[in-house]
Protein backbone atom coordinates (compact mmCIF):
# COMPACT_ATOMS: atom_id res chain seq x y z
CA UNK A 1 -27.25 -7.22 13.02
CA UNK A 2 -23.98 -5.83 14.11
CA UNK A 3 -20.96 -5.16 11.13
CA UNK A 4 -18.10 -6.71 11.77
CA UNK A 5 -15.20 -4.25 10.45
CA UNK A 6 -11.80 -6.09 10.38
CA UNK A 7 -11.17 -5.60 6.77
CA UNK A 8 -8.18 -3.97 5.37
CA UNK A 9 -8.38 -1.80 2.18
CA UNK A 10 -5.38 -3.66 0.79
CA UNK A 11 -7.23 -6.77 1.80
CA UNK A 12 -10.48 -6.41 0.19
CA UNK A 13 -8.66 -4.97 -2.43
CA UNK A 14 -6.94 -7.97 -3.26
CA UNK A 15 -10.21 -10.12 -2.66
CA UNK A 16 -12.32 -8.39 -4.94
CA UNK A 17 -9.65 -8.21 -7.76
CA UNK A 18 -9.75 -4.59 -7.93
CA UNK A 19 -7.43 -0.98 -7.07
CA UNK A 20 -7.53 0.33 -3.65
CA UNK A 21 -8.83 3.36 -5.21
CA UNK A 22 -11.48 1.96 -6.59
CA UNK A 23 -12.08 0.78 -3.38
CA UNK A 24 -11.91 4.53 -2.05
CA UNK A 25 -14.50 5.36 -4.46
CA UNK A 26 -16.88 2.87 -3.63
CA UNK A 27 -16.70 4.17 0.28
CA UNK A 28 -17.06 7.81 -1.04
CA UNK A 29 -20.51 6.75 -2.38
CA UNK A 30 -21.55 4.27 0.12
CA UNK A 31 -21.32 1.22 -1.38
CA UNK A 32 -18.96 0.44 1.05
CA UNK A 33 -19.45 1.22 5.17
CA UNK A 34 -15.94 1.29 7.00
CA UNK A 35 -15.03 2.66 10.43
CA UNK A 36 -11.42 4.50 10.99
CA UNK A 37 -9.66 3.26 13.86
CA UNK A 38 -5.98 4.25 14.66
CA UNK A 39 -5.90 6.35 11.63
CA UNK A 40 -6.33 2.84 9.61
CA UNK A 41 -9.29 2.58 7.62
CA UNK A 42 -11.31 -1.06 7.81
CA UNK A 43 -14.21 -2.51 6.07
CA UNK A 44 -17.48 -4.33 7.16
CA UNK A 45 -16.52 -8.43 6.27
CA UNK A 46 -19.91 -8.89 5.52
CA UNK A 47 -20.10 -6.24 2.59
CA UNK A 48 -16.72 -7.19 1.11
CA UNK A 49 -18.31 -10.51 0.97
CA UNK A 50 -21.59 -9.48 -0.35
CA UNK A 51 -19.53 -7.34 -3.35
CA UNK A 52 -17.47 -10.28 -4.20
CA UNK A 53 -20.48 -12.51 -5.31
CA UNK A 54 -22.54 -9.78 -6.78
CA UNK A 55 -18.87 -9.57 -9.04
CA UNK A 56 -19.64 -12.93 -9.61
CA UNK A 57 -22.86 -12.71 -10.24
CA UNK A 58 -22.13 -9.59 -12.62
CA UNK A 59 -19.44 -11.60 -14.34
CA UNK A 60 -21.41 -14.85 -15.01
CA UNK A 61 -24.55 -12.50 -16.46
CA UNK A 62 -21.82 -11.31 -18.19
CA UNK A 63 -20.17 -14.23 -20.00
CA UNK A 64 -23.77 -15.97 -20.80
CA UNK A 65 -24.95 -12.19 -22.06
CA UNK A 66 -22.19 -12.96 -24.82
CA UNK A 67 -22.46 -16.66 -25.67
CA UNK A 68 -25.97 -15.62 -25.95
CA UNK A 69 -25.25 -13.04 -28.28
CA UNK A 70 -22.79 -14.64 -30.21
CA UNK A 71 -25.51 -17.45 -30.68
CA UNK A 72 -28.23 -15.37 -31.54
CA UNK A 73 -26.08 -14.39 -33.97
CA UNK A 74 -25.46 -16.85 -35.78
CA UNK A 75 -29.14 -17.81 -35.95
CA UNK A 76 -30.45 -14.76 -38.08
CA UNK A 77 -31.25 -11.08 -39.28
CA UNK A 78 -33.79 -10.80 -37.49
CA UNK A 79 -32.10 -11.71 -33.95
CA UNK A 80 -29.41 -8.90 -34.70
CA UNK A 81 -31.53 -5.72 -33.60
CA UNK A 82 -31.52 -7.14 -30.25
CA UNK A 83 -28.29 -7.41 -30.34
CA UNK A 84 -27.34 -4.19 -31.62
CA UNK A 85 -29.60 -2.68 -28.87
CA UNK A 86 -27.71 -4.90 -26.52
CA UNK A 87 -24.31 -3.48 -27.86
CA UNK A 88 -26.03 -0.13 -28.09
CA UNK A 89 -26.77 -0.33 -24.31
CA UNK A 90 -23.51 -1.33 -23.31
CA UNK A 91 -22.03 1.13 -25.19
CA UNK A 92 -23.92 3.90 -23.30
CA UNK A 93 -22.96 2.55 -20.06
CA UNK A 94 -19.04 2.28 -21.17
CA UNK A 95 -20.14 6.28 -22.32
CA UNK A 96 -21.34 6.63 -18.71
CA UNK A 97 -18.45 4.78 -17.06
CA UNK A 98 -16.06 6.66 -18.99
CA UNK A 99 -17.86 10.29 -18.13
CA UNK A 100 -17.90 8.82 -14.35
CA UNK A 101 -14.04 8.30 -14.58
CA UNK A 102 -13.49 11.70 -16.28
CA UNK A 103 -15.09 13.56 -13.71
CA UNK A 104 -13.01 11.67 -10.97
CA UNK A 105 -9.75 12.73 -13.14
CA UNK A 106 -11.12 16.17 -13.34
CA UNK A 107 -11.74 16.49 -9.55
CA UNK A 108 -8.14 14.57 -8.94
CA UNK A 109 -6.62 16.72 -11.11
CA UNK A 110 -8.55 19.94 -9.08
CA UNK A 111 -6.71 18.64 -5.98
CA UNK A 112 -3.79 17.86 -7.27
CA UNK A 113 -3.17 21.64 -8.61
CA UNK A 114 -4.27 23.49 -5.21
CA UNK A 115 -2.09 20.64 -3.76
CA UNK A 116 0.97 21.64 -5.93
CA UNK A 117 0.07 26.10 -5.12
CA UNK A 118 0.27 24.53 -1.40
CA UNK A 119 3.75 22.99 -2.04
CA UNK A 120 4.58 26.22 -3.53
CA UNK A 121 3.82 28.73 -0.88
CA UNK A 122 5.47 26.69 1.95
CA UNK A 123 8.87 26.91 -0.54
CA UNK A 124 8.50 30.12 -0.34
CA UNK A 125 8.13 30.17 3.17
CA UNK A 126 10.99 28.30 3.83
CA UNK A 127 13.11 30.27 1.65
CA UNK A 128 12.81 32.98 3.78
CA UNK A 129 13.11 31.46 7.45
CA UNK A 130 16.71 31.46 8.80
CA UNK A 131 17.96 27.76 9.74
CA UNK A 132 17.67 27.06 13.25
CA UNK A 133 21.58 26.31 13.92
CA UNK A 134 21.99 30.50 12.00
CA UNK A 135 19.19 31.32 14.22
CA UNK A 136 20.82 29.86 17.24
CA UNK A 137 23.97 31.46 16.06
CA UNK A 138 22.56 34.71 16.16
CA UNK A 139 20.87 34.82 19.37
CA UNK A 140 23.89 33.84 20.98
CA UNK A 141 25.71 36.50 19.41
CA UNK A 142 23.03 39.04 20.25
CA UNK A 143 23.31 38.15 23.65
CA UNK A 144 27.07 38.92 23.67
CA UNK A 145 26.29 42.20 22.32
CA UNK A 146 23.51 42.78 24.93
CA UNK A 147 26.47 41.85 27.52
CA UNK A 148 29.01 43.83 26.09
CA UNK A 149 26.52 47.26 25.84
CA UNK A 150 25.52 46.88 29.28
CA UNK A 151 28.94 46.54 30.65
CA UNK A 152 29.97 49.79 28.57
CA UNK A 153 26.61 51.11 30.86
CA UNK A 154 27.62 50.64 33.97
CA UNK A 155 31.45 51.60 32.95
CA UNK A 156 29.36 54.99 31.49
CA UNK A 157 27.14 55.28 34.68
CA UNK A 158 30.24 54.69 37.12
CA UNK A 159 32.35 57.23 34.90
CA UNK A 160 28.93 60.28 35.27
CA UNK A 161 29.19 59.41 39.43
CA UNK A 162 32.43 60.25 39.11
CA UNK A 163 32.73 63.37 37.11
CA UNK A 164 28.99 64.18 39.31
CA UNK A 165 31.29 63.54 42.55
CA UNK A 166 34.29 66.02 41.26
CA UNK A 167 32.02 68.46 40.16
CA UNK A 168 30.15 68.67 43.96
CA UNK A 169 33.67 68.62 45.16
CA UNK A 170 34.76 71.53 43.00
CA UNK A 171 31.49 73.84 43.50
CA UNK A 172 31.89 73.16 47.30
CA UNK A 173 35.76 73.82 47.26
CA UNK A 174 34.70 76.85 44.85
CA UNK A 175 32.09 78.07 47.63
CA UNK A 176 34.40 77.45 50.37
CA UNK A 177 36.79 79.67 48.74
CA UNK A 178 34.49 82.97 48.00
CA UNK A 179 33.57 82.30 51.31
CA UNK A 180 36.77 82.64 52.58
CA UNK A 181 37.93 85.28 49.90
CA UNK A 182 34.88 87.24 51.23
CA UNK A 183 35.84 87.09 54.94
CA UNK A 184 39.19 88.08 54.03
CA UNK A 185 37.90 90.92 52.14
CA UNK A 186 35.32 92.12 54.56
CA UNK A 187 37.63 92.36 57.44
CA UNK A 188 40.58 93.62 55.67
């Protein structure tokens, strides 16, 4: 038979008189089967159903456990060693729920402090990135720079043609000359 999941959390929580957390726990140790859809967690109808009257059932065991008691009683001595093993019992399981509950505040509290180093290091983190508007501020400025350098290039590279071009000019003036010193003093 197919499960039919259309069950909130909230939902069953509410039906079943109980947290949402405790709901939680009961699908961490399969008591409860639940399928995830659009990031939104819902529970088989049937078992929500099926939990609620086993409460029930739990609750009136519960209630006759302690008329019964309370009338046994009230009847004799030698009725009260069952129900000091009965109070005995449920003691141990109260001992046993209470463990239970402290190892689920243990682990919680095991999250909870990697949780808050996590929180911690991504301060950090963000303490030391620059805000995008300063970032954007300094790019742009950097590329002004950039800009400004390679204009002061090309005013540098055009000013090395030049001097280049006047120094060729005065070497071949200079050569033209002892050339024409040289004539002069050959034939003279």
């Amino acid at each position: 038979m197919s499960k039919t999941y259309n069950v909130t959390r909230e939902v069953a929580s509410k039906s079943l008189n109980i947290s949402t957390r405790t709901i939680d726990r009961y699908i961490k140790s399969w008591k409860l089967s639940y399928k995830k859809i659009a990031n939104k967690v819902l529970l088989a109808k049937e078992e929500v159903i099926w939990l609620k009257q086993e409460f029930a059932t739990l609750h009136q065991e519960l209630s006759s456990e302690i008329i019964n008691q309370s009338s046994t009683v009230s009847t004799g001595i030698s009725n009260k060693t069952n129900a000091e093993t009965d109070i005995d019992q449920k003691v141990e399981k109260f001992f046993l729920i209470f463990k239970e509950k402290e190892k689920m505040l243990e682990e919680k509290n095991k999250v909870i402090f990697v949780l808050q180093q996590r929180v911690s290091e991504l301060e950090n983190k963000i303490q030391h990135m620059i805000a995008l508007p300063d970032y954007n501020k300094e790019k742009q400025e950097a590329i002004i720079e950039k800009q400004k350098l390679e204009e002061k290039i090309g005013q540098l590279k055009g000013m090395i043609k030049n001097e280049k071009l006047k120094n060729l000019i005065f070497i071949w003036l200079s050569l033209i000359f002892i050339i024409v010193a040289g004539f002069f003093i050959f034939k003279g």
